[in-house]
N, C-alpha and C. Protein backbone atom coordinates (compact mmCIF):
# COMPACT_ATOMS: atom_id res chain seq x y z
N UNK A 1 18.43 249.20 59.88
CA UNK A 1 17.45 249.15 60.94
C UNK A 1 17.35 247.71 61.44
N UNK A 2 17.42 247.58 62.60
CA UNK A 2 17.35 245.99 63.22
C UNK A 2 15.98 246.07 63.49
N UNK A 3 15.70 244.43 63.91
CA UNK A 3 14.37 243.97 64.02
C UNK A 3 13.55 244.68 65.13
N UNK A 4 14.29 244.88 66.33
CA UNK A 4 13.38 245.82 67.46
C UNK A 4 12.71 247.19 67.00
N UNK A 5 13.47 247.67 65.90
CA UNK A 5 13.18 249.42 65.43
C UNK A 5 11.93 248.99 64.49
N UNK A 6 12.18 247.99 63.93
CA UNK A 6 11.21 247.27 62.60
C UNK A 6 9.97 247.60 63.74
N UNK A 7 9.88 246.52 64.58
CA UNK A 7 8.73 246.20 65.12
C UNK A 7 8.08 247.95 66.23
N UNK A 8 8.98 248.47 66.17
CA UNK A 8 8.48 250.04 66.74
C UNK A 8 8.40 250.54 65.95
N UNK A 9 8.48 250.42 64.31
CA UNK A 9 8.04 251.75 63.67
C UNK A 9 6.45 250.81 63.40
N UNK A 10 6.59 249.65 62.89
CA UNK A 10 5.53 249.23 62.61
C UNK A 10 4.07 249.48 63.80
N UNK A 11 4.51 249.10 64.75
CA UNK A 11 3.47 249.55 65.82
C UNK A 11 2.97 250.78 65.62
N UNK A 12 3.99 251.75 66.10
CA UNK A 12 3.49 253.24 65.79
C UNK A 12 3.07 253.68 64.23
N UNK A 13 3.05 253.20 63.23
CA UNK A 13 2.19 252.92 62.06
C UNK A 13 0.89 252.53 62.21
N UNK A 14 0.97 251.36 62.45
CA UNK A 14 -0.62 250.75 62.88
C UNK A 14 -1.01 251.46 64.34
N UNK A 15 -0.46 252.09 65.26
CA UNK A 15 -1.42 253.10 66.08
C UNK A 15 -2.27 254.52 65.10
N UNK A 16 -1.19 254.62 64.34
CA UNK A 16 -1.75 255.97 63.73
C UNK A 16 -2.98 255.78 62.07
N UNK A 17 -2.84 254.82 61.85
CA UNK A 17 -3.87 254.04 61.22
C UNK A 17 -5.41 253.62 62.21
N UNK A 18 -5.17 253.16 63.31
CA UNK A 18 -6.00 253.02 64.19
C UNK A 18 -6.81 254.09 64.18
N UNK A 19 -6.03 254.97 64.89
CA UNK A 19 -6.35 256.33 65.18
C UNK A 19 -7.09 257.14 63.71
N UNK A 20 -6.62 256.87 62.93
CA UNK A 20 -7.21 257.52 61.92
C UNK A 20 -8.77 256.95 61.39
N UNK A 21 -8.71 255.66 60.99
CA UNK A 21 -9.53 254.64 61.39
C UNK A 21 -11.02 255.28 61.98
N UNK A 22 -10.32 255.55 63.73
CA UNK A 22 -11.57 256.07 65.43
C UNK A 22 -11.85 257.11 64.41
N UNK A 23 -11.52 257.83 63.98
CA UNK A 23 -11.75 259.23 63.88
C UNK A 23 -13.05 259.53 62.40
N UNK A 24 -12.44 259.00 61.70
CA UNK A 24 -13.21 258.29 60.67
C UNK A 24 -14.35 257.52 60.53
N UNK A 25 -14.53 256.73 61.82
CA UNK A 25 -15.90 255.96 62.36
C UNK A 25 -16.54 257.10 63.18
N UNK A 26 -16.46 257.91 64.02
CA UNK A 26 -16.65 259.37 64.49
C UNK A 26 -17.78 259.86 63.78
N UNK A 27 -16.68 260.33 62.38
CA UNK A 27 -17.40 261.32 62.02
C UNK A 27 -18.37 260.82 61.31
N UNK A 28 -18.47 259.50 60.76
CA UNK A 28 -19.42 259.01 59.88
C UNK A 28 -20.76 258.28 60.71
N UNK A 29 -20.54 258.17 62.18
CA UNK A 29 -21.61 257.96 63.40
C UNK A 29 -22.09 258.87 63.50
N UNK A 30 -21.59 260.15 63.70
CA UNK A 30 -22.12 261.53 64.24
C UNK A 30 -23.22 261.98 63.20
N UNK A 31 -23.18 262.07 62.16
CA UNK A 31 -24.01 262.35 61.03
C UNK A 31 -24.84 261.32 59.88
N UNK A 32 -26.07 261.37 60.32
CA UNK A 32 -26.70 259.90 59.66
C UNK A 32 -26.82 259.93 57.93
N UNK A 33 -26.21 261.11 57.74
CA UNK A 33 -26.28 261.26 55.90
C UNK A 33 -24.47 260.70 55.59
N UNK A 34 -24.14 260.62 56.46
CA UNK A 34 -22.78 259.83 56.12
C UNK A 34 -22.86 258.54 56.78
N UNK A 35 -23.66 258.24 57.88
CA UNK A 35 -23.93 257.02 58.23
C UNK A 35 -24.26 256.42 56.67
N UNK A 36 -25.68 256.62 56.05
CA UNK A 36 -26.37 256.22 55.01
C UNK A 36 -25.52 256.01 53.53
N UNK A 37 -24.61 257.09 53.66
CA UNK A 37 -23.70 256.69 51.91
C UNK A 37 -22.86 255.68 52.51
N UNK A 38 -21.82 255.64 53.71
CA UNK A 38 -21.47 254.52 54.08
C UNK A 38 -21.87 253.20 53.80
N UNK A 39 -22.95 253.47 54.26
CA UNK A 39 -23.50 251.77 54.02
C UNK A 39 -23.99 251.46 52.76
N UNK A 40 -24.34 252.69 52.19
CA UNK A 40 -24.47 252.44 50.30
C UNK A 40 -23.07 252.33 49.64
N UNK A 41 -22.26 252.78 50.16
CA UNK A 41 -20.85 252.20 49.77
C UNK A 41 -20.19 250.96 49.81
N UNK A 42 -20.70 250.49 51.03
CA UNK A 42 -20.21 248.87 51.48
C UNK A 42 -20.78 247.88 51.35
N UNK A 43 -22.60 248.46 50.79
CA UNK A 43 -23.11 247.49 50.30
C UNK A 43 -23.07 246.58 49.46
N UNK A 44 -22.70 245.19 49.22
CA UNK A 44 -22.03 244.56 47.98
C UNK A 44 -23.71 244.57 46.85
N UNK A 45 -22.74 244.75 45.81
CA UNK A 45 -23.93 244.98 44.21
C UNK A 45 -24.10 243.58 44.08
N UNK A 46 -25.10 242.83 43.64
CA UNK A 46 -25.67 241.63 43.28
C UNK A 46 -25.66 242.24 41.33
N UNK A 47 -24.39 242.41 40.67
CA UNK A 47 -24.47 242.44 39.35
C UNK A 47 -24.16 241.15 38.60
N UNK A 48 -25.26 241.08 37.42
CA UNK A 48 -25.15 240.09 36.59
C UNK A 48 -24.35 240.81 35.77
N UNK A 49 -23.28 240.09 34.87
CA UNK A 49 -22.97 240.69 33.67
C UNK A 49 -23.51 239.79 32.20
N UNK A 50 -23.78 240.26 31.32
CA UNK A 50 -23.99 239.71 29.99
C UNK A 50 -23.33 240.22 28.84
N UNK A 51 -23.53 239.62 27.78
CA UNK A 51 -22.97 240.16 26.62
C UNK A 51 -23.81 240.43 25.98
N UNK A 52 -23.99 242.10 25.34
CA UNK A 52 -24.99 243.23 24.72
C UNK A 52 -24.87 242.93 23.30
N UNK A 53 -25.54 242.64 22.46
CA UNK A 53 -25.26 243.03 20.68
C UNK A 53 -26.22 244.41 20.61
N UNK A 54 -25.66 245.62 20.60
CA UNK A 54 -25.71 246.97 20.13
C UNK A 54 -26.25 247.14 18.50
N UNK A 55 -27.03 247.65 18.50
CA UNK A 55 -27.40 247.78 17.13
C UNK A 55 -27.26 249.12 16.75
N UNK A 56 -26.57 249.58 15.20
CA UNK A 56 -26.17 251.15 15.35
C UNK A 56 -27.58 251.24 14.34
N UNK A 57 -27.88 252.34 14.63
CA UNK A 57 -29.07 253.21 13.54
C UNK A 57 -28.12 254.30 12.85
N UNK A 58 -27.69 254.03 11.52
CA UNK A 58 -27.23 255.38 10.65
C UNK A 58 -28.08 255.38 9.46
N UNK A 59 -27.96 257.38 9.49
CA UNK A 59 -28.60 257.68 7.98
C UNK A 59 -27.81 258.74 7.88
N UNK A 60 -27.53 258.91 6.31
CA UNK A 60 -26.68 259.54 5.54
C UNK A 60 -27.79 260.58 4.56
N UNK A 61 -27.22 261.74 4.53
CA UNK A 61 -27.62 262.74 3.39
C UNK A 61 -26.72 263.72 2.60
N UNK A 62 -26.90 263.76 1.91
CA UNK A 62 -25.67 264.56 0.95
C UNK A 62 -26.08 266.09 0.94
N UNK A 63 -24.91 266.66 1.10
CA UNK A 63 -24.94 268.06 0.67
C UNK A 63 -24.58 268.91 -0.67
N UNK A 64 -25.77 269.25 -1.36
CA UNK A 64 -24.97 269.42 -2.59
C UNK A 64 -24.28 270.63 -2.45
N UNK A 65 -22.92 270.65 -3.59
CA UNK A 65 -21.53 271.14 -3.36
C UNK A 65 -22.16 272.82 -3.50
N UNK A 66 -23.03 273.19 -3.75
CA UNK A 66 -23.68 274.38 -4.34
C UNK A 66 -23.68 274.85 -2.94
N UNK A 67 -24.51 274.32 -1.92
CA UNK A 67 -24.99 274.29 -0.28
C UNK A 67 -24.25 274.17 0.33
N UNK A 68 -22.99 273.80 0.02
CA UNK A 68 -22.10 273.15 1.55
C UNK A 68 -21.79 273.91 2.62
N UNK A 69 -21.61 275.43 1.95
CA UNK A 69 -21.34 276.17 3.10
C UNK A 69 -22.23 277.17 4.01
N UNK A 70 -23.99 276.70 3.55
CA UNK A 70 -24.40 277.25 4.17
C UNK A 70 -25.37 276.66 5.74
N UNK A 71 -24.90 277.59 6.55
CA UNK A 71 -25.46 276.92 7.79
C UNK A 71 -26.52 276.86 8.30
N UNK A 72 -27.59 277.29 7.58
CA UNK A 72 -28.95 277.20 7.52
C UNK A 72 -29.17 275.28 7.10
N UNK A 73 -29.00 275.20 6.12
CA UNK A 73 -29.05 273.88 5.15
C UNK A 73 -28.64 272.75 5.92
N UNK A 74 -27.23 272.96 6.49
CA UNK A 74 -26.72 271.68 7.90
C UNK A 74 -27.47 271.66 8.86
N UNK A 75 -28.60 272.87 9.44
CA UNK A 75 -28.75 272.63 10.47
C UNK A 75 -30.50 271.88 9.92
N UNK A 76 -30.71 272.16 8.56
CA UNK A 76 -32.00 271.46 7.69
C UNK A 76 -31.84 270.16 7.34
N UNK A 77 -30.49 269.63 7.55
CA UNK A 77 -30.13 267.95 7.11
C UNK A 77 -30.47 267.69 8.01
N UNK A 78 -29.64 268.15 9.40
CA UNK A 78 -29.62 267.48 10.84
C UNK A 78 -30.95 267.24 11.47
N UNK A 79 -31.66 267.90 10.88
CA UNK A 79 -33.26 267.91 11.59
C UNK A 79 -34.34 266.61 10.82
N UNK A 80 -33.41 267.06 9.81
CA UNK A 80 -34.01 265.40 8.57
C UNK A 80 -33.42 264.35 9.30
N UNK A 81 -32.24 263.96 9.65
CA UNK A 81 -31.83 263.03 10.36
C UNK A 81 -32.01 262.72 11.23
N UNK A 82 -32.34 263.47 12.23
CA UNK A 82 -33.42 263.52 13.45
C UNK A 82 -34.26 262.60 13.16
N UNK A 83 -35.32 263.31 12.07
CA UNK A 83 -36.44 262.60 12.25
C UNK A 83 -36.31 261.31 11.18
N UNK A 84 -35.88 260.70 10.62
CA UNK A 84 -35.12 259.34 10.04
C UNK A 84 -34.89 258.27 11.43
N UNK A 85 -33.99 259.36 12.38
CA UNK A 85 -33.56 257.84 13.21
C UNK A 85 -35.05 258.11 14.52
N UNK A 86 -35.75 258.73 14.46
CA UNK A 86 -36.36 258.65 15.10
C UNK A 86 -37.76 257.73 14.38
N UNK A 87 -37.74 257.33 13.49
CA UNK A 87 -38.76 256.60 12.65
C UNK A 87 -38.44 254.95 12.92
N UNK A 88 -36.68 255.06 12.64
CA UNK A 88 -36.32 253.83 12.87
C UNK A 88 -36.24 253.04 14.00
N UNK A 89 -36.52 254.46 15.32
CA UNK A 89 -36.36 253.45 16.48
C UNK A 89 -37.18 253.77 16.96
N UNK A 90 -38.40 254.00 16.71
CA UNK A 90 -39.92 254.53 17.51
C UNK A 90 -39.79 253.07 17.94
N UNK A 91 -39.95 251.80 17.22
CA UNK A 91 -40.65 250.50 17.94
C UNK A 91 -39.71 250.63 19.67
N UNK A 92 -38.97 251.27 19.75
CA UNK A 92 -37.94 250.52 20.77
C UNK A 92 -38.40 251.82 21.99
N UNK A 93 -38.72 252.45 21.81
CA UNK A 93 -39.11 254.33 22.97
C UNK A 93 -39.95 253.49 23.73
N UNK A 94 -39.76 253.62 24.96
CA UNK A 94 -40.49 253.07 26.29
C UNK A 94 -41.19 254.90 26.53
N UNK A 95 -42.61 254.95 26.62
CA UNK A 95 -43.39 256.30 27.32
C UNK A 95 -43.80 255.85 28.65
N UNK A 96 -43.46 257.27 29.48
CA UNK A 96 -44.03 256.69 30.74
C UNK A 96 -44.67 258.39 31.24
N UNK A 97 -45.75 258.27 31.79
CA UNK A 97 -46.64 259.89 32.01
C UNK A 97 -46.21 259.98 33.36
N UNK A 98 -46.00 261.06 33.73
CA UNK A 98 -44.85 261.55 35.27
C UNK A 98 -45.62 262.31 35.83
N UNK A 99 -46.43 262.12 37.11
CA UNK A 99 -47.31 263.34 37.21
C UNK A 99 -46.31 264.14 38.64
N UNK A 100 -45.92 265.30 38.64
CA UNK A 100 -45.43 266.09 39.55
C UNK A 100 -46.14 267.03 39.96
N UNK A 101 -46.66 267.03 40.96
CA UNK A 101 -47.65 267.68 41.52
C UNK A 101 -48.94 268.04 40.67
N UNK A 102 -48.58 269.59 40.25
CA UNK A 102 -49.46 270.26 39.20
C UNK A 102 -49.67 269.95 37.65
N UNK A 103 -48.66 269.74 37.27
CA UNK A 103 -47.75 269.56 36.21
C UNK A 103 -47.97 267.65 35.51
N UNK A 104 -47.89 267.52 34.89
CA UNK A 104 -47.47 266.02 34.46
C UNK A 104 -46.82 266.25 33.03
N UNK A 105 -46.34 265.22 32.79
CA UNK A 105 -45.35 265.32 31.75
C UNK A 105 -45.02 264.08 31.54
N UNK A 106 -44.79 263.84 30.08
CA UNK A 106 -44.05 262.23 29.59
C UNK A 106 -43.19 261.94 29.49
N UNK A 107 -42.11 261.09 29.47
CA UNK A 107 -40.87 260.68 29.70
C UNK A 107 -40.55 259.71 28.58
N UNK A 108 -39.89 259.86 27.72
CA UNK A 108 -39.81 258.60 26.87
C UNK A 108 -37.68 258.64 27.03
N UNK A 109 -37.92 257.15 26.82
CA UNK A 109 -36.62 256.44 27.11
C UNK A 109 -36.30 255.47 25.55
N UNK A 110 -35.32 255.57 25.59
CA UNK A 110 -34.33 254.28 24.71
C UNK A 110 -33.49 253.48 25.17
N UNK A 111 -33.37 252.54 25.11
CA UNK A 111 -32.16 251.70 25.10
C UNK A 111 -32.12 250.92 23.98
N UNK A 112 -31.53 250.52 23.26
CA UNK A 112 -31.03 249.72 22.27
C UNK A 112 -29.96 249.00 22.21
N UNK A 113 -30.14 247.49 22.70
CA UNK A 113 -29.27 246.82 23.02
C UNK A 113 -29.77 245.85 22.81
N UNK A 114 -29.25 244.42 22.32
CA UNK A 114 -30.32 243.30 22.59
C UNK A 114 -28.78 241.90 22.71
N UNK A 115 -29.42 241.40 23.44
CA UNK A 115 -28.52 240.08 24.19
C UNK A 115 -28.62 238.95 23.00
């Protein structure tokens, strides 16, 4: 391919990019709920990054070998363990009361992470 064909395919490339481009600005003008993610898309994030030290919460319980196979008993550990790591990380549960209309209700959150 010589340089004249170069420069005609390239043109007609970038017309049809163009064109795709118009069409694309179109449809995202015509409809203001694609106007709106648009611009939540292109909006640049102001993120800090840091470095997290994660703290793990484990607790262990044994099954004696008599029990092991019954599934009543695993699902009686798991509920013990439940409430173990929930002892250990009560200090850290953020509550927050949610009122929705009629209704209200509490919200509790975790994160466990510390910088």
């Amino acid at each position: 391919m010589n340089l004249r064909q170069q420069k005609k395919h390239l043109k007609m490339r970038i017309r049809n990019l163009e064109s795709d481009n118009k069409l694309m600005k179109d449809i995202i003008n015509k409809y203001p709920h694609m106007r709106e993610m648009y611009d939540l898309y292109n909006r640049p994030l102001n993120v800090t990054t840091t470095h997290m030290h994660f703290e793990e919460y484990r607790c262990e319980r044994e099954i004696p070998p008599y029990m092991g196979g019954l599934k009543e008993y695993e699902a009686y550990i798991r509920r013990a363990l439940v409430g173990k790591l929930a002892e250990a990380i009560k200090n850290d549960i953020q509550y927050e009361v949610v009122d929705r209309g009629t209704t209200r209700s509490i919200m509790a959150t975790v994160y466990i992470g510390r910088k």
